[in-house]
N, C-alpha and C. Protein backbone atom coordinates (compact mmCIF):
# COMPACT_ATOMS: atom_id res chain seq x y z
N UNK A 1 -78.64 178.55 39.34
CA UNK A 1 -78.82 179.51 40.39
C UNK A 1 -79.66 178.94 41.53
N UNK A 2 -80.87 178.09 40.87
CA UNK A 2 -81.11 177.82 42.14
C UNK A 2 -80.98 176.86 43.01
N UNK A 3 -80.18 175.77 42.25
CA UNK A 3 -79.27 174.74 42.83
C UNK A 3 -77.87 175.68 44.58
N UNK A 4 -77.96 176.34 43.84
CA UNK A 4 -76.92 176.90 44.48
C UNK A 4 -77.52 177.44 45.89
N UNK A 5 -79.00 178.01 45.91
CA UNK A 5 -79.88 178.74 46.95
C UNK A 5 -80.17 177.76 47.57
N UNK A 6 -80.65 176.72 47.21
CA UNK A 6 -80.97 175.06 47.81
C UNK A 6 -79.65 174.58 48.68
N UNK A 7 -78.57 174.68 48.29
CA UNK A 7 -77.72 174.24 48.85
C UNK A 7 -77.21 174.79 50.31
N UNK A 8 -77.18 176.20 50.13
CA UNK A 8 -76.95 177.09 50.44
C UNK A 8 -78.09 177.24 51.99
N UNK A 9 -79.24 176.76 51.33
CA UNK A 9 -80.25 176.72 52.48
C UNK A 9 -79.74 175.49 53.63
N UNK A 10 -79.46 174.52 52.85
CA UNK A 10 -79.57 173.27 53.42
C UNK A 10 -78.17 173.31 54.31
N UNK A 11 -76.87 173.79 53.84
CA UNK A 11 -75.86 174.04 55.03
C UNK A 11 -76.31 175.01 55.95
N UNK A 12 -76.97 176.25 55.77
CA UNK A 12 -77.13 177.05 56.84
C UNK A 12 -78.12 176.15 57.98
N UNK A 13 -79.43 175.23 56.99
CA UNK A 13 -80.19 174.37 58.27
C UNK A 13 -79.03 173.26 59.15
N UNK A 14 -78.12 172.85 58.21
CA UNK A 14 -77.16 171.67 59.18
C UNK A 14 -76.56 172.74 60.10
N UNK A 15 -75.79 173.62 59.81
CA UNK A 15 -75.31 174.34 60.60
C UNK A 15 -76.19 174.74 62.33
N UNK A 16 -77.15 175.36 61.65
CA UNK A 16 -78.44 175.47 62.87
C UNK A 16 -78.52 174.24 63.80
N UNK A 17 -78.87 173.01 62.68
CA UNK A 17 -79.20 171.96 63.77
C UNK A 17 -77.55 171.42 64.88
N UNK A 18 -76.32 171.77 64.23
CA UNK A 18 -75.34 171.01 64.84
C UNK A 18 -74.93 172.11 66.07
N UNK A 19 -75.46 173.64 65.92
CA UNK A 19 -75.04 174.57 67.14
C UNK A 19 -76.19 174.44 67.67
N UNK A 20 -77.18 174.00 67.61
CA UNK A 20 -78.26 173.46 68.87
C UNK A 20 -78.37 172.61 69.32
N UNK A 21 -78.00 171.69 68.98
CA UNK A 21 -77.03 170.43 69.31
C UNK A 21 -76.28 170.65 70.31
N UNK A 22 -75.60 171.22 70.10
CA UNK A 22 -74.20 171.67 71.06
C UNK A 22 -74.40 172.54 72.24
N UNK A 23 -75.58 173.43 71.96
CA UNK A 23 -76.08 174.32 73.17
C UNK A 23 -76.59 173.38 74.02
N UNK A 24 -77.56 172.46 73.61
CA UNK A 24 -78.38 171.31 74.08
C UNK A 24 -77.24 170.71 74.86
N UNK A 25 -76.35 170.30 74.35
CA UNK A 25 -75.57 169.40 75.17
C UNK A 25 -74.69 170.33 76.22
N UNK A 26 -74.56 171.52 76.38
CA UNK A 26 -73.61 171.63 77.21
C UNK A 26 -74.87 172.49 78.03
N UNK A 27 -76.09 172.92 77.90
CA UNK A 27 -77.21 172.93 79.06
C UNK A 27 -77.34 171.79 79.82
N UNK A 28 -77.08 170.34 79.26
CA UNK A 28 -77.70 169.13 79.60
C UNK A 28 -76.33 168.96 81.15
N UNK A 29 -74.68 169.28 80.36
CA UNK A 29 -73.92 169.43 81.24
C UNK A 29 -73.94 169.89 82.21
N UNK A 30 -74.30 171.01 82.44
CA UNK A 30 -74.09 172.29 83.42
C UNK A 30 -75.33 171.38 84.22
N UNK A 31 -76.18 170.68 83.92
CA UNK A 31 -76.81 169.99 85.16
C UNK A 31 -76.58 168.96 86.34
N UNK A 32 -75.29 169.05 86.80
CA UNK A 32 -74.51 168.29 87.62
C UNK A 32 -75.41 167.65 88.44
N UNK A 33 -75.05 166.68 88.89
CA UNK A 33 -76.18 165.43 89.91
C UNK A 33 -75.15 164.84 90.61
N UNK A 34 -75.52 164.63 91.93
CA UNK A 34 -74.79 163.72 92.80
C UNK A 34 -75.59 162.96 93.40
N UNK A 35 -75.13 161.38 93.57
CA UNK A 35 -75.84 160.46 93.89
C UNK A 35 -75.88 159.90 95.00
N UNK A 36 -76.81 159.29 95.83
CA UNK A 36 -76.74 158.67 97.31
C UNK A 36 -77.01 156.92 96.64
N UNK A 37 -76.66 155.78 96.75
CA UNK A 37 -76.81 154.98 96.44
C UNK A 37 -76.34 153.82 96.79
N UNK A 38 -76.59 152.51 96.46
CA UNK A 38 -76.08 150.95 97.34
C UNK A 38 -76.91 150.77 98.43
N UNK A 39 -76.39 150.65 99.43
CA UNK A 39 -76.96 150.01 100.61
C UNK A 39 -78.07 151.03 101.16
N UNK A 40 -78.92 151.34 100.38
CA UNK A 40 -79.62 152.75 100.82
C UNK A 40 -81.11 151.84 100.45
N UNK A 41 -82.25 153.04 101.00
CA UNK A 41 -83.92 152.71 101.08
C UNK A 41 -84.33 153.17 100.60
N UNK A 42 -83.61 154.88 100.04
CA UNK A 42 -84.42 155.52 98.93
C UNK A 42 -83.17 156.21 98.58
N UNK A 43 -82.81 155.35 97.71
CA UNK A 43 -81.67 155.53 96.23
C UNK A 43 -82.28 157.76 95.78
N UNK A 44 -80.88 158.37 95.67
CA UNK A 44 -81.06 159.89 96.23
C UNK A 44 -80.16 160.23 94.49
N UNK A 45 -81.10 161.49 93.70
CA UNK A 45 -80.03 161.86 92.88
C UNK A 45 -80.43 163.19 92.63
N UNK A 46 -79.59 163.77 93.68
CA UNK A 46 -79.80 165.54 93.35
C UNK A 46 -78.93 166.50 92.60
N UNK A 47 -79.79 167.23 91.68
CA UNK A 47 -78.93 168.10 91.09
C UNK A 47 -78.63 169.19 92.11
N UNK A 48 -78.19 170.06 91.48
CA UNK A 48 -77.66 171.59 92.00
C UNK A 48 -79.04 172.51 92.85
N UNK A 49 -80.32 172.47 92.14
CA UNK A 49 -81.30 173.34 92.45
C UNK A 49 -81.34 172.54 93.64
N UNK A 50 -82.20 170.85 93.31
CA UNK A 50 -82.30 170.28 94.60
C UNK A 50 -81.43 170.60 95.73
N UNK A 51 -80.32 170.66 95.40
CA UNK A 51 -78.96 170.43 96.70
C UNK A 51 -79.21 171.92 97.26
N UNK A 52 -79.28 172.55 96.76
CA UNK A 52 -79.58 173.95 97.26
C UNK A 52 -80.98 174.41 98.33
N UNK A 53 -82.00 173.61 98.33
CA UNK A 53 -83.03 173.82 98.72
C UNK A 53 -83.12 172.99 100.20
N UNK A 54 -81.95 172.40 100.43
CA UNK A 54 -81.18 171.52 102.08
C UNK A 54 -80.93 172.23 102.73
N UNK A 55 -80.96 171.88 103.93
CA UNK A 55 -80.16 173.03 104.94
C UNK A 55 -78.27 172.35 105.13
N UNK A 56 -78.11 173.68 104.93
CA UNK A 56 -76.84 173.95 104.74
C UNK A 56 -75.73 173.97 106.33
N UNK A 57 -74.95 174.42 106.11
CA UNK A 57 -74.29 174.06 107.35
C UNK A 57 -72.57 175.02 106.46
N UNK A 58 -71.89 175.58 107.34
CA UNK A 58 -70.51 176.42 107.37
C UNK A 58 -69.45 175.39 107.96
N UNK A 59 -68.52 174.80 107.28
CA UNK A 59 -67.27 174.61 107.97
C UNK A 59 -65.95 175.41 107.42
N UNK A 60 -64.72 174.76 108.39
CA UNK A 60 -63.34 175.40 107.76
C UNK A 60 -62.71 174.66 107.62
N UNK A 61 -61.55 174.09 107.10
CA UNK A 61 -60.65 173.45 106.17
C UNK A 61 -59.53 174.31 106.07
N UNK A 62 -58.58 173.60 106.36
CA UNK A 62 -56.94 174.27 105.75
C UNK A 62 -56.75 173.51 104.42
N UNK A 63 -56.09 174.38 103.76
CA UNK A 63 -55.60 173.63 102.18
C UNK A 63 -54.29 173.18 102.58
N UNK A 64 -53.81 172.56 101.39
CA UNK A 64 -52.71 172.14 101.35
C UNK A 64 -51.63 172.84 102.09
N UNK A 65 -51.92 174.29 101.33
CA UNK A 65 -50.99 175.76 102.08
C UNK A 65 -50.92 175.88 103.37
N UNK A 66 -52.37 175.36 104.04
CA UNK A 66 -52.45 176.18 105.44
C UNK A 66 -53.25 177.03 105.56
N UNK A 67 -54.13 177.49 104.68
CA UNK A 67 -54.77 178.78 104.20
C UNK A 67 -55.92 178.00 104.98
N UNK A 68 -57.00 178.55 105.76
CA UNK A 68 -58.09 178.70 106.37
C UNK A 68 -59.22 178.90 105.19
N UNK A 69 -60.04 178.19 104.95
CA UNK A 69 -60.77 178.03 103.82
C UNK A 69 -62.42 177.89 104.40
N UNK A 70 -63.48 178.80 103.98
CA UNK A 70 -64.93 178.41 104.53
C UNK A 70 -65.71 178.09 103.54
N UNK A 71 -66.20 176.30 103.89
CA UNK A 71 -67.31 175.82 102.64
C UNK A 71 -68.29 175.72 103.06
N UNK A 72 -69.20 175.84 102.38
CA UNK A 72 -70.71 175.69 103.05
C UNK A 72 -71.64 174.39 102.05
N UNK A 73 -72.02 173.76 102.94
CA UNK A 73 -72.54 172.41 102.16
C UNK A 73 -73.89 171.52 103.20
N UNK A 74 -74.10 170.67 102.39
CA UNK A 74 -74.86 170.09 103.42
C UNK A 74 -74.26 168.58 104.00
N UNK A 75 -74.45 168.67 105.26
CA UNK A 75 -73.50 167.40 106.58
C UNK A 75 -74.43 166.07 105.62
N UNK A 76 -73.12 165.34 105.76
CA UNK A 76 -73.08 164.13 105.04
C UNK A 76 -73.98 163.04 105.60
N UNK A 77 -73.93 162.99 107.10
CA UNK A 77 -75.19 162.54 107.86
C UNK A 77 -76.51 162.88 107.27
N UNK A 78 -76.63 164.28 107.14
CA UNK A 78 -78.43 164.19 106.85
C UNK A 78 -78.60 163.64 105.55
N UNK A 79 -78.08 163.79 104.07
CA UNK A 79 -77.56 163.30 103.14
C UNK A 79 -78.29 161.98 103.29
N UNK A 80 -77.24 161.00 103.88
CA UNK A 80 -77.23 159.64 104.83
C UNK A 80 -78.82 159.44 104.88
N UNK A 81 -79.02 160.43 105.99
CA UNK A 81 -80.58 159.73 106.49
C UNK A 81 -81.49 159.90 105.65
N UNK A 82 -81.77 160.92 104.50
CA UNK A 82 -82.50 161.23 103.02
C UNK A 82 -82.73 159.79 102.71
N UNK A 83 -81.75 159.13 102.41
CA UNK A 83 -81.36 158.21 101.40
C UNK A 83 -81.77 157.10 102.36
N UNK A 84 -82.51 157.07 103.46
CA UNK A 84 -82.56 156.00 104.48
C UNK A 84 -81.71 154.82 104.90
N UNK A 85 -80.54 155.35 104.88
CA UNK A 85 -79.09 154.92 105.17
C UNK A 85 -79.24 154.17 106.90
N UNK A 86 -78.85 153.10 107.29
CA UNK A 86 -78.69 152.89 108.80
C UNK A 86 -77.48 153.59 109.22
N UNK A 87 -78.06 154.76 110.34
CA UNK A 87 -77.64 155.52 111.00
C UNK A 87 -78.26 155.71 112.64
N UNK A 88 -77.39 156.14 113.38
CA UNK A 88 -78.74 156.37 114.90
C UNK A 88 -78.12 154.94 115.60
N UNK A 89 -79.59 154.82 116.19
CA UNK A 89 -79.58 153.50 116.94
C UNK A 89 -79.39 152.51 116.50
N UNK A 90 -79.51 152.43 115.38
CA UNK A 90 -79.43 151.37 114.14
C UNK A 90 -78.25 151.16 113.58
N UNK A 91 -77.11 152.16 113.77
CA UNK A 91 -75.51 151.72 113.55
C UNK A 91 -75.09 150.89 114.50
N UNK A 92 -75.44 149.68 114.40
CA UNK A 92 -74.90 148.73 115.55
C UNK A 92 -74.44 146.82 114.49
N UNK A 93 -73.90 146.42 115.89
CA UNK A 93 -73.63 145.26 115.52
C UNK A 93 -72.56 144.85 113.55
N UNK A 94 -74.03 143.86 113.20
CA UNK A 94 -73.35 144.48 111.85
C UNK A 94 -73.08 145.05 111.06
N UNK A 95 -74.41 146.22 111.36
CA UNK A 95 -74.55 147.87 110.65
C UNK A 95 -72.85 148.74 110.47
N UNK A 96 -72.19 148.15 111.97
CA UNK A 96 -71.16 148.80 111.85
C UNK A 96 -70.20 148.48 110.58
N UNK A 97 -70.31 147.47 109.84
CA UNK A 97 -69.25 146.96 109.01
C UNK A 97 -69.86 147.41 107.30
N UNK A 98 -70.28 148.71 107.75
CA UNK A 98 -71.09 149.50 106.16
C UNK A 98 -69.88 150.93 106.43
N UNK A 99 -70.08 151.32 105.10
CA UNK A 99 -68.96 151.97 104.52
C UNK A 99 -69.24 153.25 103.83
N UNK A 100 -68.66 154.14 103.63
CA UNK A 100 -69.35 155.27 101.89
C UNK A 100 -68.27 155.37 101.36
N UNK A 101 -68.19 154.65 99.98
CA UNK A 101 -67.07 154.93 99.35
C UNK A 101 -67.85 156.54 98.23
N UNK A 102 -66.74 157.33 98.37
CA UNK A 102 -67.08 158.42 97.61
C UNK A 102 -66.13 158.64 95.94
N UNK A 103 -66.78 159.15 95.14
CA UNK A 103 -66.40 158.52 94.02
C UNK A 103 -66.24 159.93 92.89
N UNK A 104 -65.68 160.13 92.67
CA UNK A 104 -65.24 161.27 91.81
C UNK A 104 -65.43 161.55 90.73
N UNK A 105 -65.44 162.06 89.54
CA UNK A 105 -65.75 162.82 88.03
C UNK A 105 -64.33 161.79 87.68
N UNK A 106 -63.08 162.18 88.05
CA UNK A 106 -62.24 161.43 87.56
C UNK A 106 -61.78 159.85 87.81
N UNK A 107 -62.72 159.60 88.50
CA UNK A 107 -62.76 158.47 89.23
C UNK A 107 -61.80 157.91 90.78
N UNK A 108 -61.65 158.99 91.27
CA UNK A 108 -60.76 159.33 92.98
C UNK A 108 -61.93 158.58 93.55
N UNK A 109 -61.28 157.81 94.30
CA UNK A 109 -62.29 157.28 95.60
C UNK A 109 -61.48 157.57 97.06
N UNK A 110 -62.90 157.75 97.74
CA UNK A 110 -61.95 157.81 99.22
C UNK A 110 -63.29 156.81 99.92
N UNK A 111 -62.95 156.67 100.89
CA UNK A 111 -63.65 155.58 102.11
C UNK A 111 -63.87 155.83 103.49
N UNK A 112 -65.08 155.92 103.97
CA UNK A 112 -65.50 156.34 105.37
C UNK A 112 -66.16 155.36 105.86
N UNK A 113 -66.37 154.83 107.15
CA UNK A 113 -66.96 154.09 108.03
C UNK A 113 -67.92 154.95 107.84
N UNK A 114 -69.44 154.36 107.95
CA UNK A 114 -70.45 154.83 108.35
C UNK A 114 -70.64 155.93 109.76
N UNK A 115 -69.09 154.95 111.02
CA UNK A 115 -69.22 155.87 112.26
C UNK A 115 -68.50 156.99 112.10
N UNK A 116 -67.65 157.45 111.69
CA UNK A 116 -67.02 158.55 110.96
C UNK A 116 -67.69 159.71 110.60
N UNK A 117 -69.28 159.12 110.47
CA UNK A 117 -70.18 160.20 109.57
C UNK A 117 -71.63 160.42 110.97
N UNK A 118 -71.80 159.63 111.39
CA UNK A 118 -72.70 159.82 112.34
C UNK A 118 -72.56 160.30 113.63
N UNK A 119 -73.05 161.56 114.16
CA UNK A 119 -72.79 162.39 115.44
C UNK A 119 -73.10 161.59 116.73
N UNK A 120 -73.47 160.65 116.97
CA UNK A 120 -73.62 159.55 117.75
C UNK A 120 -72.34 158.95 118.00
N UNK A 121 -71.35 159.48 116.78
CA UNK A 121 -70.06 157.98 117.20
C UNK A 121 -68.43 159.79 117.26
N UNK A 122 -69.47 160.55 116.60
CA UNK A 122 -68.30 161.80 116.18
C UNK A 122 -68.65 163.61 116.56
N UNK A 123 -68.23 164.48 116.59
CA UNK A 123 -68.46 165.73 117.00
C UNK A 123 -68.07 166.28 115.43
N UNK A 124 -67.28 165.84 114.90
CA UNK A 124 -66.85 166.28 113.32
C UNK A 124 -67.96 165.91 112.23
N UNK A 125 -68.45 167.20 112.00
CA UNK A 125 -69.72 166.93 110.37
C UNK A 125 -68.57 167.10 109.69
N UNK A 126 -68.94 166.19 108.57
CA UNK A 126 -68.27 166.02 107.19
C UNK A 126 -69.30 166.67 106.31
N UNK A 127 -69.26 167.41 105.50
CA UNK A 127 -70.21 168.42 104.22
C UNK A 127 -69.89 167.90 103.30
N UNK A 128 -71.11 168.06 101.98
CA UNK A 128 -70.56 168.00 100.65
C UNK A 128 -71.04 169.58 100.60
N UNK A 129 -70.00 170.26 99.89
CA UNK A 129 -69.98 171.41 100.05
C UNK A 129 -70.38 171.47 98.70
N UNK A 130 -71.45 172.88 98.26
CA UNK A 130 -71.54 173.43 97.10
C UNK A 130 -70.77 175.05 96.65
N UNK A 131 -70.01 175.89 97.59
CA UNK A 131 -69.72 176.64 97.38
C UNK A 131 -68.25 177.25 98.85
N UNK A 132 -67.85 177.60 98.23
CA UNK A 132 -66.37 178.15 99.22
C UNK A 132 -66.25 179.83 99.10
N UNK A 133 -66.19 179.89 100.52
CA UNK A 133 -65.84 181.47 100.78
C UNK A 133 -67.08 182.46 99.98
N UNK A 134 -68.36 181.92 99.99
CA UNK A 134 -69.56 182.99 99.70
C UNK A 134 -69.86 182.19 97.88
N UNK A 135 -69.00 181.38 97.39
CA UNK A 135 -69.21 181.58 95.91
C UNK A 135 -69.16 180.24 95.32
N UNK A 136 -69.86 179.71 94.27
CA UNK A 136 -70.06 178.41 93.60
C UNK A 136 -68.60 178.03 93.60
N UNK A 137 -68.10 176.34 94.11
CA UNK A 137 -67.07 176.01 93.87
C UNK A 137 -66.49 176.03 92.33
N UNK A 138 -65.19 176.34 92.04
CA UNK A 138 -64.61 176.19 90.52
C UNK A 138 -64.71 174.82 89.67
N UNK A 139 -64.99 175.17 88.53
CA UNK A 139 -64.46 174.05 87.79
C UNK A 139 -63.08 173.95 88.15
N UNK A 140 -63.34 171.86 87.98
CA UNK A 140 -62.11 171.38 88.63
C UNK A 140 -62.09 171.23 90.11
N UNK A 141 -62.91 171.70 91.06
CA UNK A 141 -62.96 171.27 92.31
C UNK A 141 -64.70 170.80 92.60
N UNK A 142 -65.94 171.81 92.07
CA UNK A 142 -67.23 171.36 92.03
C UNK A 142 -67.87 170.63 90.57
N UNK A 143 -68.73 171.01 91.06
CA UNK A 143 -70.14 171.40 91.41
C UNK A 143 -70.15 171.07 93.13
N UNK A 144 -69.66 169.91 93.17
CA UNK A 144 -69.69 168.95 94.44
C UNK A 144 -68.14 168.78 95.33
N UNK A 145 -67.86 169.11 95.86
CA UNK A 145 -66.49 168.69 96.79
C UNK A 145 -66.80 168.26 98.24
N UNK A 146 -66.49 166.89 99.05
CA UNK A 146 -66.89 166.45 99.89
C UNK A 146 -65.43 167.68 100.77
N UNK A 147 -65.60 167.71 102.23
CA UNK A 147 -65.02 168.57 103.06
C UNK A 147 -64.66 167.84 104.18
N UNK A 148 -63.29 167.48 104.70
CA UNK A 148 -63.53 166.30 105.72
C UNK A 148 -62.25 167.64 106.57
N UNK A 149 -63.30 168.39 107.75
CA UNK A 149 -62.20 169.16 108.48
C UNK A 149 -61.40 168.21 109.49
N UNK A 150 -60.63 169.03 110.31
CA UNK A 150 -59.74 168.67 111.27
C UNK A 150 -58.90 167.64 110.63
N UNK A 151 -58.82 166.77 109.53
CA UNK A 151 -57.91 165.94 109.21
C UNK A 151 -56.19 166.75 109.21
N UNK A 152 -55.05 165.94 109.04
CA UNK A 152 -53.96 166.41 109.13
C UNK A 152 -53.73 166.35 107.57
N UNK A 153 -54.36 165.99 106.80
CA UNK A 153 -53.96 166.10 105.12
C UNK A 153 -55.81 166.23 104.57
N UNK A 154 -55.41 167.10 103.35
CA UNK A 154 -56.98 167.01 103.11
C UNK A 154 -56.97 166.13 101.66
N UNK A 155 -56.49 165.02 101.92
CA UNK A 155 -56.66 163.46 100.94
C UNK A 155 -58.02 163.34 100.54
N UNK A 156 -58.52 163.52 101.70
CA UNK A 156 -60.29 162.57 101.92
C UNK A 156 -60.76 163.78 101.30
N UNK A 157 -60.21 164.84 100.80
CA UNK A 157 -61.45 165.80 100.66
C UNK A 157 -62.23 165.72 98.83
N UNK A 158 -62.37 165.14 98.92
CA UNK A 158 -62.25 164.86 97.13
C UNK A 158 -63.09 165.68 96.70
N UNK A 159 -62.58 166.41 94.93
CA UNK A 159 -63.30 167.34 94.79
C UNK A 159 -64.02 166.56 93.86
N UNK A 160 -65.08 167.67 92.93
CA UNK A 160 -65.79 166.81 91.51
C UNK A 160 -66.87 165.58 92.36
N UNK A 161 -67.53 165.41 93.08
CA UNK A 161 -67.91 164.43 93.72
C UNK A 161 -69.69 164.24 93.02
N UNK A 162 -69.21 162.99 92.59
CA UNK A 162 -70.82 162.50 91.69
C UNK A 162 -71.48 161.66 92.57
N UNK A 163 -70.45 160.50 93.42
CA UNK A 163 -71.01 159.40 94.14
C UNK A 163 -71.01 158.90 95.51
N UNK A 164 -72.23 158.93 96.06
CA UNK A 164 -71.66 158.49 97.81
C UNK A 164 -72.45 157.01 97.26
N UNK A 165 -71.62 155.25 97.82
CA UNK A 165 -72.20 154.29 97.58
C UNK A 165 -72.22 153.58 98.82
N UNK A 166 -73.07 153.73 99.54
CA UNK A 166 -73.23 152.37 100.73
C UNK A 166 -72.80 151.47 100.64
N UNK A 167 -71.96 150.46 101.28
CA UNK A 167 -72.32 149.32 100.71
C UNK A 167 -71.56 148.59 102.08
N UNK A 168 -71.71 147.18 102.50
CA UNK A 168 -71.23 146.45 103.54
C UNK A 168 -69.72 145.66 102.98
N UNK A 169 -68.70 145.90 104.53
CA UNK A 169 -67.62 144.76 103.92
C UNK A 169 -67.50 143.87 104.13
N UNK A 170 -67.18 143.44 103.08
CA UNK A 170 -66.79 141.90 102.99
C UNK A 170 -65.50 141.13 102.60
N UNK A 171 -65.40 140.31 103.62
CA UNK A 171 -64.15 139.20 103.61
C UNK A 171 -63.82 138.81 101.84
């Protein structure tokens, strides 16, 4: 009998430890981070609270459909200058031949010139948006979705977005 209470104890403790385990790990999930990194001065890795506490900024986007879409995120420029990215007066010469490749959950990359992103060379902010039309983006498109308006296809807009990487090109 009391082999049996012993036993009995000891699956209900495995049990305990493997569903706290599992809570543990999918709290640890739900903490999404996106990174500023490479050719940068102060290497940037914000979660959700952080990203939230930026000033934000409203754009619009057509989908695939045509549908008029409003994300709100923070412009990829200030992002940029956080991370002490050469931007400004300082996008010159060979500065110009730096890049952000952006990098996805599933591994999608897309590619921007540095001038692309800086209001000095453009009138178009690019956002990484945290939420669309008032509400947290969906799984499958956030935590993170970069927002590239006025384009004629929204290719560049990649959703799931973990990585912006500086970096210079080379031959």
């Amino acid at each position: 009998m009391k082999k049996y209470y012993l036993s009995t104890i000891v699956l209900a403790l495995l049990f305990f430890i493997t569903i706290s385990q599992s809570v543990h790990a999918q709290t640890v999930a739900k903490e999404a981070v996106v990174k500023v990194e490479g050719e940068v001065l102060k290497p940037l890795s914000l979660s959700l609270s952080d990203f939230a506490k930026l000033k934000h900024v409203d754009v619009t986007m057509k989908s695939r459909e045509g549908v008029l879409q409003q994300y709100s995120g923070v412009p990829i420029f200030d992002l940029l200058r956080l991370a002490g990215v050469t931007v400004g007066k300082e996008l010159k010469g060979e500065n110009l031949t730096k890049y952000m490749l952006v990098r996805s959950s599933d591994g999608y990359e897309v590619v921007f010139s540095l001038a692309e992103l800086d209001p000095s060379f453009t009138n178009r902010v690019v956002i990484l948006a945290d939420s669309k039309d008032g509400k947290p983006l969906a799984d499958g498109v956030g935590p993170f979705r970069l927002v590239v308006p006025d384009e004629n296809k929204p290719a560049r807009s990649a959703l799931e977005v973990t990585n912006l990487i500086i970096r210079f090109a080379k031959d």
